[in-house]
Protein backbone atom coordinates (compact mmCIF):
# COMPACT_ATOMS: atom_id res chain seq x y z
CA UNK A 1 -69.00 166.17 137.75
CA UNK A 2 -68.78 170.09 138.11
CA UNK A 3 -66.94 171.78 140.44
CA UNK A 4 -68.46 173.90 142.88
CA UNK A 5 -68.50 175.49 146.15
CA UNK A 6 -71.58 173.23 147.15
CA UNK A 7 -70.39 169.49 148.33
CA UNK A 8 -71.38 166.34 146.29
CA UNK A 9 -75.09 165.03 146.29
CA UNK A 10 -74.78 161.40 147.34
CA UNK A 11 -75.42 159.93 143.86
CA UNK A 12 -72.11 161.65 142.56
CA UNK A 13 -70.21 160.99 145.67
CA UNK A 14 -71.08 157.25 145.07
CA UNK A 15 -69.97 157.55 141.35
CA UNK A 16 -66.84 159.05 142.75
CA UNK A 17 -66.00 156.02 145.53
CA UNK A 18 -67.26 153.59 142.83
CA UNK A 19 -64.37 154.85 140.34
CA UNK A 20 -61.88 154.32 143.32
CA UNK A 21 -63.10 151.11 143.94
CA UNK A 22 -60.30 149.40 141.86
CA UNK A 23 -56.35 149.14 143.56
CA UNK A 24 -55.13 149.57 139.88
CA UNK A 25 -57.54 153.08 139.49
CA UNK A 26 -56.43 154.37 143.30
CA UNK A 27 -52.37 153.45 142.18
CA UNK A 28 -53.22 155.47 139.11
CA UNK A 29 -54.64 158.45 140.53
CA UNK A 30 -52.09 158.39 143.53
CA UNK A 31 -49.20 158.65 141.07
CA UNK A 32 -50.82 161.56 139.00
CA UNK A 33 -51.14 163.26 142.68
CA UNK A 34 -47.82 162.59 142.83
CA UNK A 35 -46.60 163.90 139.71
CA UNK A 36 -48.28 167.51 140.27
CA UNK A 37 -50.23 169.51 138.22
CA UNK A 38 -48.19 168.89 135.04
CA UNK A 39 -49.28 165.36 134.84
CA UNK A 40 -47.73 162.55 133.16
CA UNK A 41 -48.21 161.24 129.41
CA UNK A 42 -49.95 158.10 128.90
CA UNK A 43 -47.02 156.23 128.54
CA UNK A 44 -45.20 157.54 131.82
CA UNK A 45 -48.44 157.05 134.05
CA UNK A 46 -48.27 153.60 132.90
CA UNK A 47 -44.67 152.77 133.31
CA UNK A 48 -45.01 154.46 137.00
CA UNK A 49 -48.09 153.01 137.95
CA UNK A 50 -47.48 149.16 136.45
CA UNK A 51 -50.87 149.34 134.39
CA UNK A 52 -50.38 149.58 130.63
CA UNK A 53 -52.58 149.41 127.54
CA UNK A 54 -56.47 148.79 127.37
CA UNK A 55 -56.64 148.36 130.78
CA UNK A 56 -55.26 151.86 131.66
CA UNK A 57 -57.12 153.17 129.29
CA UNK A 58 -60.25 151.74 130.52
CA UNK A 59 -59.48 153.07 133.59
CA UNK A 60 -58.31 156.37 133.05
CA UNK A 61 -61.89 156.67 131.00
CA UNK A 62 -63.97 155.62 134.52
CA UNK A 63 -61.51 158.05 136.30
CA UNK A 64 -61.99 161.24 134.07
CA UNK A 65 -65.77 160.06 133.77
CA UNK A 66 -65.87 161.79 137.75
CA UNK A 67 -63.71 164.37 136.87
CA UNK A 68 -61.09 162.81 139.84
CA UNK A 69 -58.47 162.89 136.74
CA UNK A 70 -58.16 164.99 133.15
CA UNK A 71 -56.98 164.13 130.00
CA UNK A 72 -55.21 166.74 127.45
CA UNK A 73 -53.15 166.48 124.12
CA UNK A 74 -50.08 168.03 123.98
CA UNK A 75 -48.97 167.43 120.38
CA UNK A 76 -49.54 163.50 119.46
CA UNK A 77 -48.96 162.54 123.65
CA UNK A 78 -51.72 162.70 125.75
CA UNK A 79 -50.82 163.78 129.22
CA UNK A 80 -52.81 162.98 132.21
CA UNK A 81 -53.43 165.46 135.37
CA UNK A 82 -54.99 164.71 138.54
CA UNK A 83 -56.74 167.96 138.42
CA UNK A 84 -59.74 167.79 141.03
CA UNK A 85 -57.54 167.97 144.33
CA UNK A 86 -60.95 169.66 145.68
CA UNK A 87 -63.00 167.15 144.36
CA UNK A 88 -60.48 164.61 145.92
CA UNK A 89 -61.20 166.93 149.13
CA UNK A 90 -65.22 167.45 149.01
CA UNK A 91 -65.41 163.40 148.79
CA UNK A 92 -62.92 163.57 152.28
CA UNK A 93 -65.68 166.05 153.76
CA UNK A 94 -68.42 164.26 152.76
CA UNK A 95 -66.96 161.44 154.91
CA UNK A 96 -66.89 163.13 157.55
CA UNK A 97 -68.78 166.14 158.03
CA UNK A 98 -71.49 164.09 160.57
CA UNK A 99 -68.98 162.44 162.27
CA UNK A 100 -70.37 161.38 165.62
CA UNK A 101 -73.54 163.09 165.33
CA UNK A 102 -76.06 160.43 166.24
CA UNK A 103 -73.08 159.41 169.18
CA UNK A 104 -74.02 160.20 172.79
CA UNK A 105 -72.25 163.23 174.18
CA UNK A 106 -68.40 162.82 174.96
CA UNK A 107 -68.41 159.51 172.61
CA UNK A 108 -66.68 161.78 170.04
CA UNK A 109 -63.22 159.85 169.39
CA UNK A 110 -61.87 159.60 166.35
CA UNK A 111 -59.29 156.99 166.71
């Protein structure tokens, strides 16, 4: 998915939610968000976020697939980055940006 300054069509929003349909894939990208923008290796992210193996792999591969997450080598490690905070951001917008607009006037509360 490329960044831009334009927000997400609906079809790549719903490839975006669809990857963060998964508790394991929203504990994995919540810990690389946590860990900043110099990621974690493969082996950390796992330890941190209690999924190992094939299955983080698998997931990792549906995550960078949306470009939520990136994957680079750093010698024989491969570190992981959360690296599309305004992705992460354009998805939040999306949500939101008609908020209330089919509600009658003064039925605008947000909760």
């Amino acid at each position: 998915m490329e960044m831009n300054d334009s927000p997400p069509d609906l079809s790549a929003a719903a490839a975006c939610f669809a990857a963060l349909g998964s508790e394991q894939r929203l504990q994995v990208l919540n810990t690389l968000v946590r860990a900043g923008p110099r990621g974690l290796s493969i082996g950390e992210l796992g330890a941190r976020a209690g999924v190992t193996g094939s299955t983080l792999t698998h997931h990792m591969k549906l995550l960078a697939a949306t470009g939520l997450v990136q994957q680079e080598k750093d010698g024989r490690r491969i570190i992981c980055i959360a690296a599309a905070y305004e992705r992460m951001q354009e998805l939040s917008r999306f949500l939101l940006k008609e908020c209330c607009a089919d509600a009658p006037d003064g039925d605008h509360d947000h909760g």
